[in-house]
N, C-alpha and C. Protein backbone atom coordinates (compact mmCIF):
# COMPACT_ATOMS: atom_id res chain seq x y z
N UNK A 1 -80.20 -24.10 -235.32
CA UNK A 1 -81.33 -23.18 -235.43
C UNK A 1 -82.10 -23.53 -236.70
N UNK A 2 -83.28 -23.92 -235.92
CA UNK A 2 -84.15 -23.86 -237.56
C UNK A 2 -84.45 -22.80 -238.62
N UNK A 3 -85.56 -23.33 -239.36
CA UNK A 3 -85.80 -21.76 -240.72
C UNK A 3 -86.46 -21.14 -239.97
N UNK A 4 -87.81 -21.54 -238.91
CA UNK A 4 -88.90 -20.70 -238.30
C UNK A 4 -87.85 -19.93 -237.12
N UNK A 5 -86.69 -20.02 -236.57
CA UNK A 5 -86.23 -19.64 -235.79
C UNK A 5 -85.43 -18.27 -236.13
N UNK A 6 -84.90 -18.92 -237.50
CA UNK A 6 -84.07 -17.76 -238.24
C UNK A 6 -84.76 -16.83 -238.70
N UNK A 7 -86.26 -16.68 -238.69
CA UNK A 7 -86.91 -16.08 -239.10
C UNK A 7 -87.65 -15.07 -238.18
N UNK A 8 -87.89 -15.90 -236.99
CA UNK A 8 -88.00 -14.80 -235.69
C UNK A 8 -87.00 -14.17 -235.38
N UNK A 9 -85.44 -14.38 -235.42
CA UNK A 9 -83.99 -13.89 -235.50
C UNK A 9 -84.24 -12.57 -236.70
N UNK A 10 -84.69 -12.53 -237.58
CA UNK A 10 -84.68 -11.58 -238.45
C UNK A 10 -85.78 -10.35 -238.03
N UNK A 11 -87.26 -11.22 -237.61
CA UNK A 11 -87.74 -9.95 -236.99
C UNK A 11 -87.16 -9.07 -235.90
N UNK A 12 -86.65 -9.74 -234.85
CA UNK A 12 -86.17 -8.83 -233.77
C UNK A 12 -84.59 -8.07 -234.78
N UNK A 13 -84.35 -8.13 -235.37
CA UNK A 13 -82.86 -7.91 -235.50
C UNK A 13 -83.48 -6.54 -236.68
N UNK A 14 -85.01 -6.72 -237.32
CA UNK A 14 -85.67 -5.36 -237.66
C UNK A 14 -85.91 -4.29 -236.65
N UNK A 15 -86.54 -4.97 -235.69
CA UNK A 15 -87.52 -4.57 -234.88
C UNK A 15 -86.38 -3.69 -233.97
N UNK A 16 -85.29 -4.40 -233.33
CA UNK A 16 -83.99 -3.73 -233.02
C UNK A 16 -83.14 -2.31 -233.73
N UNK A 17 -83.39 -2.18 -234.89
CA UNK A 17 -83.27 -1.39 -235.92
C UNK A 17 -84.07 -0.34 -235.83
N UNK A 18 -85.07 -0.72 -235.67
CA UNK A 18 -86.30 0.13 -235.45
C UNK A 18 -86.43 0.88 -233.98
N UNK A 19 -85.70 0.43 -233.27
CA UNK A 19 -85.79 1.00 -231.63
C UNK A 19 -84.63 1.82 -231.30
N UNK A 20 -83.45 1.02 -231.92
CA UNK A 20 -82.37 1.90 -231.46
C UNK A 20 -81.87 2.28 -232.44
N UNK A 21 -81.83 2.40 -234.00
CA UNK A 21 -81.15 3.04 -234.90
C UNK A 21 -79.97 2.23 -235.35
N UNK A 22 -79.56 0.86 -234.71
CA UNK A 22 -78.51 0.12 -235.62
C UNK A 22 -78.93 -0.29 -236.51
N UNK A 23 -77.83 -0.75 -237.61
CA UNK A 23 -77.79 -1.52 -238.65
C UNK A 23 -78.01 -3.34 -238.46
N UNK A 24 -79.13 -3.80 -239.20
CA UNK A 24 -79.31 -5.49 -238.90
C UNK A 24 -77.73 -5.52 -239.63
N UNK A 25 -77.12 -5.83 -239.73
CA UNK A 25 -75.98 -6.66 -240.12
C UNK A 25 -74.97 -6.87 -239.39
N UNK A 26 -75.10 -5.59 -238.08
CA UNK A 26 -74.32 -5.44 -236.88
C UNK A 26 -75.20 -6.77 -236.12
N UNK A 27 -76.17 -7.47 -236.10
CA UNK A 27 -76.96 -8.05 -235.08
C UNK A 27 -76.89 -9.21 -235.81
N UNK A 28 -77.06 -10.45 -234.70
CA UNK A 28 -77.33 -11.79 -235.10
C UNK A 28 -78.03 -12.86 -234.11
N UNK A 29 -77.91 -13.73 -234.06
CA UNK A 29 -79.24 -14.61 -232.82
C UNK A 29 -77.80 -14.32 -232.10
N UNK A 30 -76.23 -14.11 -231.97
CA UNK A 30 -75.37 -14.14 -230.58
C UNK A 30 -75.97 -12.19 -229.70
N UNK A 31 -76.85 -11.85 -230.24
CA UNK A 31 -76.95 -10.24 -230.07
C UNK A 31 -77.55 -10.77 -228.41
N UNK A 32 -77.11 -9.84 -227.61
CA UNK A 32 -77.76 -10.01 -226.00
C UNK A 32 -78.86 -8.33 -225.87
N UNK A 33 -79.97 -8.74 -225.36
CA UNK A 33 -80.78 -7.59 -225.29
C UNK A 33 -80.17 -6.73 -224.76
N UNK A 34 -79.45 -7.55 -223.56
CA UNK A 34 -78.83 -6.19 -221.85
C UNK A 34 -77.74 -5.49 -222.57
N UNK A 35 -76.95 -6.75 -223.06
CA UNK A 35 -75.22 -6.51 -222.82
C UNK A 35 -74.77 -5.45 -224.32
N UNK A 36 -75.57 -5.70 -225.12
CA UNK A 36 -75.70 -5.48 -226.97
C UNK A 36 -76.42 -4.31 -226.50
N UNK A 37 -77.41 -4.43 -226.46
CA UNK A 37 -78.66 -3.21 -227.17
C UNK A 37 -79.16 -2.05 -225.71
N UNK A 38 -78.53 -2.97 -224.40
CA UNK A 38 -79.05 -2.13 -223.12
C UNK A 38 -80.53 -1.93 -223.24
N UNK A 39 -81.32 -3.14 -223.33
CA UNK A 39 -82.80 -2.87 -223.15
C UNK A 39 -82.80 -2.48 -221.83
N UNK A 40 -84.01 -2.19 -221.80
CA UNK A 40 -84.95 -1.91 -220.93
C UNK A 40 -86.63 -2.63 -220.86
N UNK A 41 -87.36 -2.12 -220.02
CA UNK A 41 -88.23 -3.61 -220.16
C UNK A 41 -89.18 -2.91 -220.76
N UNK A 42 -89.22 -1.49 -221.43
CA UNK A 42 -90.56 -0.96 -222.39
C UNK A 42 -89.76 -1.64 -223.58
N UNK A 43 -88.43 -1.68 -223.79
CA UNK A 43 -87.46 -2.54 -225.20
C UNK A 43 -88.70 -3.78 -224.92
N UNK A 44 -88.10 -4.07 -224.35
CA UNK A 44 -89.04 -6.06 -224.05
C UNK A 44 -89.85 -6.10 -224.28
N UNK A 45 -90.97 -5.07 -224.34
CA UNK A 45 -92.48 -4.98 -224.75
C UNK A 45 -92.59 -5.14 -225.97
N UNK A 46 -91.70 -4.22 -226.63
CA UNK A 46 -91.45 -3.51 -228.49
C UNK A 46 -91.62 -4.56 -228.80
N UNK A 47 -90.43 -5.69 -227.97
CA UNK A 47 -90.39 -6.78 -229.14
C UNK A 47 -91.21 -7.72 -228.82
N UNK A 48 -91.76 -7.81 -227.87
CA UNK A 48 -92.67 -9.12 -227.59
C UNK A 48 -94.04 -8.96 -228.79
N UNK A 49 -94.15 -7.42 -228.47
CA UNK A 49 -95.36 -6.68 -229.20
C UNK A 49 -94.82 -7.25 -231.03
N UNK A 50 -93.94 -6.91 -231.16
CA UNK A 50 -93.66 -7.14 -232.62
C UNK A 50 -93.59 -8.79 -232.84
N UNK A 51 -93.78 -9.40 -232.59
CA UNK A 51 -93.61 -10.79 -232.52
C UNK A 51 -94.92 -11.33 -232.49
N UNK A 52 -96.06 -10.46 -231.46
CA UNK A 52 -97.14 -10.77 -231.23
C UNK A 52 -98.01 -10.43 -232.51
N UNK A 53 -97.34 -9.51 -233.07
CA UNK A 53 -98.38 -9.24 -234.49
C UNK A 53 -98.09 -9.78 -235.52
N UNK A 54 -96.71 -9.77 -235.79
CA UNK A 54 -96.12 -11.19 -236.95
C UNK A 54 -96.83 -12.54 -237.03
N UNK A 55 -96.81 -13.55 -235.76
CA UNK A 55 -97.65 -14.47 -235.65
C UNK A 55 -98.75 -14.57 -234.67
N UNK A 56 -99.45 -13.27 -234.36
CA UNK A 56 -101.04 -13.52 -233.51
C UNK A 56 -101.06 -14.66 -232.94
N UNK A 57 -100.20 -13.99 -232.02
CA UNK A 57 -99.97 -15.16 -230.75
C UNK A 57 -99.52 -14.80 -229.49
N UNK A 58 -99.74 -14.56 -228.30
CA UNK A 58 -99.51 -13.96 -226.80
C UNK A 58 -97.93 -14.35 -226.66
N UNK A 59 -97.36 -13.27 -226.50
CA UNK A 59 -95.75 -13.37 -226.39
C UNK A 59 -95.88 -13.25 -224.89
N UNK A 60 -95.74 -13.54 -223.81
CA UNK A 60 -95.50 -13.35 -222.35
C UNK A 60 -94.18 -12.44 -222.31
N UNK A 61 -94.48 -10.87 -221.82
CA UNK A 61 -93.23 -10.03 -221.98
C UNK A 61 -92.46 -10.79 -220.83
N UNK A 62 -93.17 -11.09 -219.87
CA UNK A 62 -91.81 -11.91 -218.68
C UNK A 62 -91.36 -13.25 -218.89
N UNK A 63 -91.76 -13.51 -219.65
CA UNK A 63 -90.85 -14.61 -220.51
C UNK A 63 -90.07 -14.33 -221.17
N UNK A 64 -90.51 -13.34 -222.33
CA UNK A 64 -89.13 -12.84 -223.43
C UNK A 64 -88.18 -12.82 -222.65
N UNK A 65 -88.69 -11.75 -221.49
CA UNK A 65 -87.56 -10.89 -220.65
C UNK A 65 -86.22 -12.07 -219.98
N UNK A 66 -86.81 -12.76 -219.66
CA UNK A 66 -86.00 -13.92 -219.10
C UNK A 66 -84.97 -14.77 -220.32
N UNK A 67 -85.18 -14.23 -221.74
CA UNK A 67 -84.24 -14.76 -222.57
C UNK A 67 -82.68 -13.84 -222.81
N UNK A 68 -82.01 -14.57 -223.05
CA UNK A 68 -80.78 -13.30 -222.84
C UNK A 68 -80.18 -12.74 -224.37
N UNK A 69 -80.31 -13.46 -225.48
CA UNK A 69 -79.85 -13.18 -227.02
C UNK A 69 -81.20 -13.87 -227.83
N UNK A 70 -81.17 -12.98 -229.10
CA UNK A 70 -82.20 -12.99 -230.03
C UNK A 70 -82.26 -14.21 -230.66
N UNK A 71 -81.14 -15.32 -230.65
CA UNK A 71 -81.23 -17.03 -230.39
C UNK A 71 -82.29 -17.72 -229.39
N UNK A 72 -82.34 -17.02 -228.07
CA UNK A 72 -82.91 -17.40 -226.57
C UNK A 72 -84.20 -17.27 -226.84
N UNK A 73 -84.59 -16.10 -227.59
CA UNK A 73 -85.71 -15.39 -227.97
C UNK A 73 -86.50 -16.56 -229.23
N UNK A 74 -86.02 -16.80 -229.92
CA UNK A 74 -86.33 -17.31 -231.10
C UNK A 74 -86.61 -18.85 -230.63
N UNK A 75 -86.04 -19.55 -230.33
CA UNK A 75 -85.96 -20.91 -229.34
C UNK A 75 -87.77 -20.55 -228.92
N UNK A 76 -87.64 -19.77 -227.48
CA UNK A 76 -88.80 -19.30 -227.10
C UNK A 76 -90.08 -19.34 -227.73
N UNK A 77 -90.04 -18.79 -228.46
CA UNK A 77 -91.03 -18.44 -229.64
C UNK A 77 -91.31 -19.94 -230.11
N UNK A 78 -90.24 -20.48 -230.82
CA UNK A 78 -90.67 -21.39 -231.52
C UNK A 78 -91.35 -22.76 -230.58
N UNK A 79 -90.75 -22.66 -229.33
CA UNK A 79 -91.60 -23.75 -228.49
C UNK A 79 -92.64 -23.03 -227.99
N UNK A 80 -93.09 -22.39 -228.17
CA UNK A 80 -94.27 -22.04 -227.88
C UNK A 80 -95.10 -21.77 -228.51
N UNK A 81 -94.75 -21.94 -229.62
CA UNK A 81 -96.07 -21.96 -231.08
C UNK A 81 -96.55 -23.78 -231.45
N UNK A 82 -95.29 -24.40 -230.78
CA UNK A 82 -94.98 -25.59 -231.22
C UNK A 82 -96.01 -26.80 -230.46
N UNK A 83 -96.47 -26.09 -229.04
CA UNK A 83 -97.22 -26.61 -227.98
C UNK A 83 -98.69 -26.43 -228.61
């Protein structure tokens, strides 16, 4: 995992904090949206949305959605800023 990756890993692992009330230190890129946090797909929005304002850039929520841990997520992100 790169620095830009570990760094989208840190927003969601706020942004996660911010939705459901855990502690980031409980979370890491192995965190699974479903299996970890039991999103839901307004969750998937939160974070696509929070991602989208960090770097002003179109997060596709049915893309996020299709990632399974905040690693999957970050990957994502980063090839797609990268294009």
């Amino acid at each position: 995992m790169n620095d830009f990756q570990e760094e989208v890993v840190e927003i969601l692992k706020n942004k996660a904090a911010d939705i459901f009330g855990v502690d980031t230190s409980t979370l890491s890129e192995a965190t699974s949206f479903v299996e970890d946090l039991h999103c839901k797909s307004v969750n998937i929005v939160q974070f696509a949305s929070a991602l989208e304002d960090e770097y002003e850039v179109e997060v596709p929520y049915m893309q996020l959605n299709k990632c399974t841990t905040f690693a999957d997520a970050a990957k994502f992100v980063d090839d797609a800023l990268s294009m």
